[in-house]
PDB file of N, CA and C in Angstrom:
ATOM      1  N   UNK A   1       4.719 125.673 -76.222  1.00  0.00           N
ATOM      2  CA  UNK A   1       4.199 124.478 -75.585  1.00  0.00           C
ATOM      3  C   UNK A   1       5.216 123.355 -75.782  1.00  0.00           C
ATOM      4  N   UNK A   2       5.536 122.761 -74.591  1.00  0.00           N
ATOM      5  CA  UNK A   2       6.245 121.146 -74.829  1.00  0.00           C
ATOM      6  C   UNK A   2       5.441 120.140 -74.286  1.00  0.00           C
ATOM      7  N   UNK A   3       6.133 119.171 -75.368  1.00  0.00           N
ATOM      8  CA  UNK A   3       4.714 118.179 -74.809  1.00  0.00           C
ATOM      9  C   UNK A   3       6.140 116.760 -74.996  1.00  0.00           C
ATOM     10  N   UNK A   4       6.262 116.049 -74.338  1.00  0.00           N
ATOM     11  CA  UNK A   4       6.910 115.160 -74.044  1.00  0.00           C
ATOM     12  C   UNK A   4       6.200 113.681 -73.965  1.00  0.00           C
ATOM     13  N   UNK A   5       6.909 112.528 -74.556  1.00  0.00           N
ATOM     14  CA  UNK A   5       6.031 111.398 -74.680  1.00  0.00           C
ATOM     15  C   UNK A   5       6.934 110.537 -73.867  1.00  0.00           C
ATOM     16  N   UNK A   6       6.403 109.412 -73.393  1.00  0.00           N
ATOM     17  CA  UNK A   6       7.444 108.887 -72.274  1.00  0.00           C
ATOM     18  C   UNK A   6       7.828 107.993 -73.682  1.00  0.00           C
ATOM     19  N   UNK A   7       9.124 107.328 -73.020  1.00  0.00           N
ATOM     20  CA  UNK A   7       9.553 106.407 -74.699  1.00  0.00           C
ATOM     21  C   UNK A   7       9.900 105.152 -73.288  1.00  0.00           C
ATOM     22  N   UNK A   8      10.117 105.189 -72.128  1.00  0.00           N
ATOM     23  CA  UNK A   8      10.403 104.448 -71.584  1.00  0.00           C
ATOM     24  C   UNK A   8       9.470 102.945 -71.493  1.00  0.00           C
ATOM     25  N   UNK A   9      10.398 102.105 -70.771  1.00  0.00           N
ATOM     26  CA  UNK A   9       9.977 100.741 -71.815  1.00  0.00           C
ATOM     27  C   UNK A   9       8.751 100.075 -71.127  1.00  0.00           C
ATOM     28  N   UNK A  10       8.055 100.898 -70.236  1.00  0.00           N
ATOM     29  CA  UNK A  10       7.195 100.289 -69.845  1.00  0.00           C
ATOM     30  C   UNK A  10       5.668 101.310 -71.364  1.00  0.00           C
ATOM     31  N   UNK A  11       5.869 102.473 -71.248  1.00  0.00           N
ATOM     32  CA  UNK A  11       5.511 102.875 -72.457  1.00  0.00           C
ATOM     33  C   UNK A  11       5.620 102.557 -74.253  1.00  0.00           C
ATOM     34  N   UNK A  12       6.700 102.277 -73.941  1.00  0.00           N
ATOM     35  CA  UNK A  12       7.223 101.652 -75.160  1.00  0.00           C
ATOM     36  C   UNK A  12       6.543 100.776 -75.659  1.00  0.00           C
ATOM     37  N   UNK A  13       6.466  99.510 -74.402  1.00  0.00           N
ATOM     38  CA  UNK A  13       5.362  98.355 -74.874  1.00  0.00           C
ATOM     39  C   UNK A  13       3.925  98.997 -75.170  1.00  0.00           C
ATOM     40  N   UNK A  14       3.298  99.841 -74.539  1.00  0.00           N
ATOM     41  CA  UNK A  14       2.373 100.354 -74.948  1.00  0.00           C
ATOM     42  C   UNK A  14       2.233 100.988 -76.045  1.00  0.00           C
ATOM     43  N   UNK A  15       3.096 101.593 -76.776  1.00  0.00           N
ATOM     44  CA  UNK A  15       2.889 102.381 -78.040  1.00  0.00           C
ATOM     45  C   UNK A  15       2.979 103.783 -78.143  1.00  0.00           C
ATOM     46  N   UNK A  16       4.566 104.057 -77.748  1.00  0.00           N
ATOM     47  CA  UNK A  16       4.826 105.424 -77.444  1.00  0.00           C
ATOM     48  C   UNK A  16       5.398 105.651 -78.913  1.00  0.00           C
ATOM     49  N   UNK A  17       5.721 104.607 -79.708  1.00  0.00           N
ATOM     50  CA  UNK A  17       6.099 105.299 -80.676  1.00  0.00           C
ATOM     51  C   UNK A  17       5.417 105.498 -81.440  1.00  0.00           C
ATOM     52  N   UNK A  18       4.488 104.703 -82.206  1.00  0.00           N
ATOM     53  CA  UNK A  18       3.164 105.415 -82.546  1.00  0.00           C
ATOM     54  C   UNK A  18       2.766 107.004 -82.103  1.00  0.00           C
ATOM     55  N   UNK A  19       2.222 106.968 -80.664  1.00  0.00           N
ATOM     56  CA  UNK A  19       2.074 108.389 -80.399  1.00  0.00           C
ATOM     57  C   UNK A  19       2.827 109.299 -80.828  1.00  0.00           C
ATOM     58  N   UNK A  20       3.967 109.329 -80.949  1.00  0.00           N
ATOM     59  CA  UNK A  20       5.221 110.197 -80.821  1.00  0.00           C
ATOM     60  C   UNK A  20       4.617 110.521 -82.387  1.00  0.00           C
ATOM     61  N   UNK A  21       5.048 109.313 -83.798  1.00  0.00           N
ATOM     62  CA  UNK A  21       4.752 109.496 -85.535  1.00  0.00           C
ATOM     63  C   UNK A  21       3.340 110.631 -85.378  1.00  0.00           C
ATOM     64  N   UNK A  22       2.262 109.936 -84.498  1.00  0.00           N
ATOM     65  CA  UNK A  22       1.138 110.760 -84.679  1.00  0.00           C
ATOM     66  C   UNK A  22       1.099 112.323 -83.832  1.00  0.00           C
ATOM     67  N   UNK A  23       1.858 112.382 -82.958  1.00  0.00           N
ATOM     68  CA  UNK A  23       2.072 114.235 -82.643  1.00  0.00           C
ATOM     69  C   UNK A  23       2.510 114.581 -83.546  1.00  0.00           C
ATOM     70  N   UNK A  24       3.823 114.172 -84.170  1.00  0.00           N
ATOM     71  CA  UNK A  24       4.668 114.641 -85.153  1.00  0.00           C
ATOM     72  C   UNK A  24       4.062 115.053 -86.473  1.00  0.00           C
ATOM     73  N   UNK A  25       2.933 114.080 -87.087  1.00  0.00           N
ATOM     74  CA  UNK A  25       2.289 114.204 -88.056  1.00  0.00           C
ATOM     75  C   UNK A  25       1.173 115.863 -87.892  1.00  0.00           C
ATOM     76  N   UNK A  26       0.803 115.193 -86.610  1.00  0.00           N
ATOM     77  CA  UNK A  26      -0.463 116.766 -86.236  1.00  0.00           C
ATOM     78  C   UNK A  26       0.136 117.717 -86.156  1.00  0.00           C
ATOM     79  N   UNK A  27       1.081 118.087 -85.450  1.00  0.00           N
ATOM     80  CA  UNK A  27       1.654 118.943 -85.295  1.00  0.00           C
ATOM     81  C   UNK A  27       2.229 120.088 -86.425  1.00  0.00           C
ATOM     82  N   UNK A  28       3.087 118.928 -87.653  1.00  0.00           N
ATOM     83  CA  UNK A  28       3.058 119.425 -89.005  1.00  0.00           C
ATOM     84  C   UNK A  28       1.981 119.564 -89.650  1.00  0.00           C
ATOM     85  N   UNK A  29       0.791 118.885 -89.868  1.00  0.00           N
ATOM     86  CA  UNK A  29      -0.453 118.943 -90.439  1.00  0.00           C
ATOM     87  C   UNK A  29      -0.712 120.377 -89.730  1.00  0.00           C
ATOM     88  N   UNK A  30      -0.914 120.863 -88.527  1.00  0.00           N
ATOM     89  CA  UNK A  30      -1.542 121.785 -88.124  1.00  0.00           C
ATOM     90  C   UNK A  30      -0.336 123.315 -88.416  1.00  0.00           C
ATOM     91  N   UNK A  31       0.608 122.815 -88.326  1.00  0.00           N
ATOM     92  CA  UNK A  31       1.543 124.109 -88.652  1.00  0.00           C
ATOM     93  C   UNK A  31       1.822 124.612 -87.522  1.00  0.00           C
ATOM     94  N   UNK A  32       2.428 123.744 -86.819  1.00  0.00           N
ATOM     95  CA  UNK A  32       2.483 124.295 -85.552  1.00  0.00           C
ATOM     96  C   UNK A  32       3.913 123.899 -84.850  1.00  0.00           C
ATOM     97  N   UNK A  33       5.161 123.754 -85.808  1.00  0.00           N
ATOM     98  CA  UNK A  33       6.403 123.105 -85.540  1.00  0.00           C
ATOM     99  C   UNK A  33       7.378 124.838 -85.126  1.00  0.00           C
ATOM    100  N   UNK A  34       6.660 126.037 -85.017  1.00  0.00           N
ATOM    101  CA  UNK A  34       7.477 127.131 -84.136  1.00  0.00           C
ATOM    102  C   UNK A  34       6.692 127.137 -82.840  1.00  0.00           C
ATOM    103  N   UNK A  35       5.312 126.238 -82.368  1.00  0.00           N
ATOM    104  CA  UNK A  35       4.641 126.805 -81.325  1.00  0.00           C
ATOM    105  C   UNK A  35       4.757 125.641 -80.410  1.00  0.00           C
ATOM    106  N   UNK A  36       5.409 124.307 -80.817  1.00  0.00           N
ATOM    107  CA  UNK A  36       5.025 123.385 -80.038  1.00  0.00           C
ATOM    108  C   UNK A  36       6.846 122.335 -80.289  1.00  0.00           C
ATOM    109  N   UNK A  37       7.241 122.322 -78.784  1.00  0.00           N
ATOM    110  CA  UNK A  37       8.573 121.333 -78.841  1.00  0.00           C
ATOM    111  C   UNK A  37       7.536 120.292 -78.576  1.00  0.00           C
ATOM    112  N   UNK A  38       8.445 119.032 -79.041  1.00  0.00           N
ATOM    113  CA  UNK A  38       8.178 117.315 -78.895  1.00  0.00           C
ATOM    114  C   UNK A  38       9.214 116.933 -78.428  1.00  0.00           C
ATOM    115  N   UNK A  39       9.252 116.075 -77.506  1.00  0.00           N
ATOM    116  CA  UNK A  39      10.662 115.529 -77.359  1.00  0.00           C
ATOM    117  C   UNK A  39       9.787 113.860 -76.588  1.00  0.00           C
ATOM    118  N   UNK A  40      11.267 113.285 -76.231  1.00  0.00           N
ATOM    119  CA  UNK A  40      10.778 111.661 -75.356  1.00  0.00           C
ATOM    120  C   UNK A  40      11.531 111.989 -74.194  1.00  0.00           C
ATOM    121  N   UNK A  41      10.997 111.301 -73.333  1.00  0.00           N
ATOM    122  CA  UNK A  41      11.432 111.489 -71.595  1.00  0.00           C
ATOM    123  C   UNK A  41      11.312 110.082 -71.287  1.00  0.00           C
ATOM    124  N   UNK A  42      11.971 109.899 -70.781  1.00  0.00           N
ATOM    125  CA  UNK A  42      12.041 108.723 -69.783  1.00  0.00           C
ATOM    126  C   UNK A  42      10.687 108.109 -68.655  1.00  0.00           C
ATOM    127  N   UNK A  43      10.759 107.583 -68.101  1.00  0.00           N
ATOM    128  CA  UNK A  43      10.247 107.788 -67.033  1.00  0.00           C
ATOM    129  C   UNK A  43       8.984 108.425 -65.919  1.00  0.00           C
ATOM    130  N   UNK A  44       8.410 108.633 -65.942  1.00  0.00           N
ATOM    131  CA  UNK A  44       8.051 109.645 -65.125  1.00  0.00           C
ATOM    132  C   UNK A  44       7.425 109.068 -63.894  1.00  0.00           C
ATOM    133  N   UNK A  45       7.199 107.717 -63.873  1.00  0.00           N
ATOM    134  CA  UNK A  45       6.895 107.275 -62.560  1.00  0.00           C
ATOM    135  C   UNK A  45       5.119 107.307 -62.780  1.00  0.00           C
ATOM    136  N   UNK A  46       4.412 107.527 -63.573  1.00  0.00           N
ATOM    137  CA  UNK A  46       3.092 107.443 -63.725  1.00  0.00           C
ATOM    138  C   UNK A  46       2.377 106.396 -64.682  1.00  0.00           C
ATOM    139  N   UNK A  47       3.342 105.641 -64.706  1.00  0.00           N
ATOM    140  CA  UNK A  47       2.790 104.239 -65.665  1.00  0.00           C
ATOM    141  C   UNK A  47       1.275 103.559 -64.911  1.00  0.00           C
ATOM    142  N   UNK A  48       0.626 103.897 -66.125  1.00  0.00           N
ATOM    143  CA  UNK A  48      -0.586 103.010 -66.072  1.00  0.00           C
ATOM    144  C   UNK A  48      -0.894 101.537 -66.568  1.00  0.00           C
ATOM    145  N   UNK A  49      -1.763 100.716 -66.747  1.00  0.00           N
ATOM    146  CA  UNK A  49      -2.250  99.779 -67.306  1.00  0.00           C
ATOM    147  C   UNK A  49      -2.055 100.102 -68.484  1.00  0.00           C
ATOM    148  N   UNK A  50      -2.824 101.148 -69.106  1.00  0.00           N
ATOM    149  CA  UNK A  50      -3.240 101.235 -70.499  1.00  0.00           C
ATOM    150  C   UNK A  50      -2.494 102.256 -71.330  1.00  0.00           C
ATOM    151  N   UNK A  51      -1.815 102.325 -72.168  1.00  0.00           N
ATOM    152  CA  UNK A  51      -1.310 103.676 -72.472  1.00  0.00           C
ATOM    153  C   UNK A  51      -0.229 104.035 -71.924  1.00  0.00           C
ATOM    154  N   UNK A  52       0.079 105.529 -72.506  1.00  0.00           N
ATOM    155  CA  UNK A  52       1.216 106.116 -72.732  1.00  0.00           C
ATOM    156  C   UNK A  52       0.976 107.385 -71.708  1.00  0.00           C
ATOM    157  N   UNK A  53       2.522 107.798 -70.779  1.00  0.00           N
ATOM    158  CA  UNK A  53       2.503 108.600 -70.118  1.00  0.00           C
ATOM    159  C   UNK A  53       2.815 110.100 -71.409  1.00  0.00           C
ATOM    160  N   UNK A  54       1.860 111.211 -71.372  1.00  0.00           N
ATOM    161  CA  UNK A  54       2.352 112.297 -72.040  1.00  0.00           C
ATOM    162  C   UNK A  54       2.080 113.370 -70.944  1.00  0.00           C
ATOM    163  N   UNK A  55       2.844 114.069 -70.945  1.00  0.00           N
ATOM    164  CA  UNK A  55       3.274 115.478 -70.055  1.00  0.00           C
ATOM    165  C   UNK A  55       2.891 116.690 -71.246  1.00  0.00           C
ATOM    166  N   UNK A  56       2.469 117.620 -71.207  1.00  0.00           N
ATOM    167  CA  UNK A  56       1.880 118.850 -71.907  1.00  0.00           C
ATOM    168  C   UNK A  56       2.596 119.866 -70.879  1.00  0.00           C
ATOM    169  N   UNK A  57       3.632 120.747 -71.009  1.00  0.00           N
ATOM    170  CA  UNK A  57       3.721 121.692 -70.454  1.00  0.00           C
ATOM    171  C   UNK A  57       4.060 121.121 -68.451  1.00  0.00           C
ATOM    172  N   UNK A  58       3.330 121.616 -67.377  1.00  0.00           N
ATOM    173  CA  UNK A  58       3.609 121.394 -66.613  1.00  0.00           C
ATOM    174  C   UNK A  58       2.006 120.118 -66.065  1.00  0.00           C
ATOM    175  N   UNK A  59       1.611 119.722 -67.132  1.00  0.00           N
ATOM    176  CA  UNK A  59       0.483 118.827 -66.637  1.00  0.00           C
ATOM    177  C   UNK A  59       0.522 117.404 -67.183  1.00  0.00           C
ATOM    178  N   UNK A  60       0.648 116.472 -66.524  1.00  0.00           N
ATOM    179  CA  UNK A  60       1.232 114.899 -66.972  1.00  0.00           C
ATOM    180  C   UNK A  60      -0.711 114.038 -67.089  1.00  0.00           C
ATOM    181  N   UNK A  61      -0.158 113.350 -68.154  1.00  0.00           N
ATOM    182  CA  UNK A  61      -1.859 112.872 -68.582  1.00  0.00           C
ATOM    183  C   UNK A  61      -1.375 111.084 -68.977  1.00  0.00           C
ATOM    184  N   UNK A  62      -1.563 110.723 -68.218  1.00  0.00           N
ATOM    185  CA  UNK A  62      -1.735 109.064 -68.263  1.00  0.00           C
ATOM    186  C   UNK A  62      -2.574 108.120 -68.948  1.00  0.00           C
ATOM    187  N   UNK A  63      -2.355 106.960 -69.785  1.00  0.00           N
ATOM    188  CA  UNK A  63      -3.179 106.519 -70.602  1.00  0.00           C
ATOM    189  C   UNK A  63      -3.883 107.108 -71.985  1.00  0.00           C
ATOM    190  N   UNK A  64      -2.407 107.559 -72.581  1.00  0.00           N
ATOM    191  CA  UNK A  64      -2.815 108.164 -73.987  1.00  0.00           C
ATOM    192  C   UNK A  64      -2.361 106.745 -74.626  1.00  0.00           C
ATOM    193  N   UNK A  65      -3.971 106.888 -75.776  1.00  0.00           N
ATOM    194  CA  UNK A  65      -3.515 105.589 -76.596  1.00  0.00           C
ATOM    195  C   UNK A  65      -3.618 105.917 -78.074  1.00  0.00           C
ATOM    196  N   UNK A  66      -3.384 105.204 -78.780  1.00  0.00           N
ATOM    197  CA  UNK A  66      -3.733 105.488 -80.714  1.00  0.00           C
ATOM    198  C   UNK A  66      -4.924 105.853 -80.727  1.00  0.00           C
ATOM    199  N   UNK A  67      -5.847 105.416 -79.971  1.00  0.00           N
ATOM    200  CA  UNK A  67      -7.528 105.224 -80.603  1.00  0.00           C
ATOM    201  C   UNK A  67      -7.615 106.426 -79.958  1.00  0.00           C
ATOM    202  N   UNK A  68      -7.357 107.455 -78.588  1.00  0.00           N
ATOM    203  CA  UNK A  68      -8.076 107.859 -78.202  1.00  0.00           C
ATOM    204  C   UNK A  68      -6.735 109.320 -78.588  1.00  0.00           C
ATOM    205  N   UNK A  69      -5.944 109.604 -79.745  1.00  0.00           N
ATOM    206  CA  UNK A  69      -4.836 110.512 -80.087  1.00  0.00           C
ATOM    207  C   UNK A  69      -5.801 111.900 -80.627  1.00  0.00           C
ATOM    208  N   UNK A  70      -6.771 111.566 -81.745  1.00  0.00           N
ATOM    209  CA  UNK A  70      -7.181 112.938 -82.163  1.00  0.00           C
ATOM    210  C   UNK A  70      -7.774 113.696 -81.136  1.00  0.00           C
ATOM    211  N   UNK A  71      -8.674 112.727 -80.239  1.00  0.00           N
ATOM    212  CA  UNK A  71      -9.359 113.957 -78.958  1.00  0.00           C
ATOM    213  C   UNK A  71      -8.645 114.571 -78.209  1.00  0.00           C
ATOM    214  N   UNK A  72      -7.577 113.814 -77.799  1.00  0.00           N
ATOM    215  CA  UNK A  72      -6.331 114.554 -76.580  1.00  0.00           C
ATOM    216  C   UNK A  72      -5.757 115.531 -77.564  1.00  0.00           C
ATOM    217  N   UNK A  73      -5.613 115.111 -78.614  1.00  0.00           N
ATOM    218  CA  UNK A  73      -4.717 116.503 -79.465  1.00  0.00           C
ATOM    219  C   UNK A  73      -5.668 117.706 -79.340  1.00  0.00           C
ATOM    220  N   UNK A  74      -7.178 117.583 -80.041  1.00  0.00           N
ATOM    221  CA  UNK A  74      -7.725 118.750 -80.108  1.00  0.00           C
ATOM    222  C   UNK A  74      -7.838 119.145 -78.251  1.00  0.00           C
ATOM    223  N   UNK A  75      -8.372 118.883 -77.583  1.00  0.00           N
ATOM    224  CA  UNK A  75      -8.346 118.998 -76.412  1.00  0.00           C
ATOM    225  C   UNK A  75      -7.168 120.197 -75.670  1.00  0.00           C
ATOM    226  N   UNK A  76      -6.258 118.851 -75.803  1.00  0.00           N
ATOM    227  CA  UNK A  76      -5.168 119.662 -74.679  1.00  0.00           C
ATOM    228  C   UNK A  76      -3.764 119.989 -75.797  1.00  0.00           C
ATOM    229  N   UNK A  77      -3.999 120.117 -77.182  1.00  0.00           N
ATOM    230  CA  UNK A  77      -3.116 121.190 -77.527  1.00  0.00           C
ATOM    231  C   UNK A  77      -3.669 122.048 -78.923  1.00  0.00           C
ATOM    232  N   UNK A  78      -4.318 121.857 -79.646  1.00  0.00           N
ATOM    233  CA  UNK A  78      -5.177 123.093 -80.457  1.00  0.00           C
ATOM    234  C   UNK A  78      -5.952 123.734 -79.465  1.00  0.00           C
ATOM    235  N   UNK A  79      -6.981 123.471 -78.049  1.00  0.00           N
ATOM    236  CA  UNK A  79      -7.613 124.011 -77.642  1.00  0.00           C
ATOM    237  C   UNK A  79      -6.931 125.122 -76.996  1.00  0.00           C
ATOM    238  N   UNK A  80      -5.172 124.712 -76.577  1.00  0.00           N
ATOM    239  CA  UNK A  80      -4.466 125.898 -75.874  1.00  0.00           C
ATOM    240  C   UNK A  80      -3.449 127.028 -76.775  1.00  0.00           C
ATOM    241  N   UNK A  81      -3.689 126.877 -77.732  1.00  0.00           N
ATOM    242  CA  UNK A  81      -2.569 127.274 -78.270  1.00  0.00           C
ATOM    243  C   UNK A  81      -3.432 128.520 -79.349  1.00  0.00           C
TER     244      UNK A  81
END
């Protein structure tokens, strides 16, 4: 699984880096650093109001924020993996 966080600066202001510490943290917490790449992307042209653009694989999910990080994690990457 790759899961990509936008770092770009319209995200940025939103709090991509946060997100990014908190995949990084779950990801090690869960033991899951041979099953899952992280990386930052630029861009993607799906900037919302609220939140952070994250891409999972081939599916892009708009408006990830701090408050709402543990549900999208269990959700759309313990639920697939």
């Amino acid at each position: 699984m790759i899961i990509q966080i936008c770092i770009g600066s319209s995200c940025h202001l939103k709090g991509s880096y946060e997100l990014v510490e908190k995949f990084k943290n779950a990801i090690e917490a869960h033991d899951l650093e041979a099953e899952v790449t992280l990386a930052g992307s630029f861009c993607t042209g799906k900037c919302n109001r609220e939140g952070v653009t994250v891409q999972i694989d081939d599916e892009i999910y708009t408006g990830i924020t701090p408050e709402d990080f543990k549900d999208f994690f269990k959700e759309k990457v313990l639920a697939k993996i």
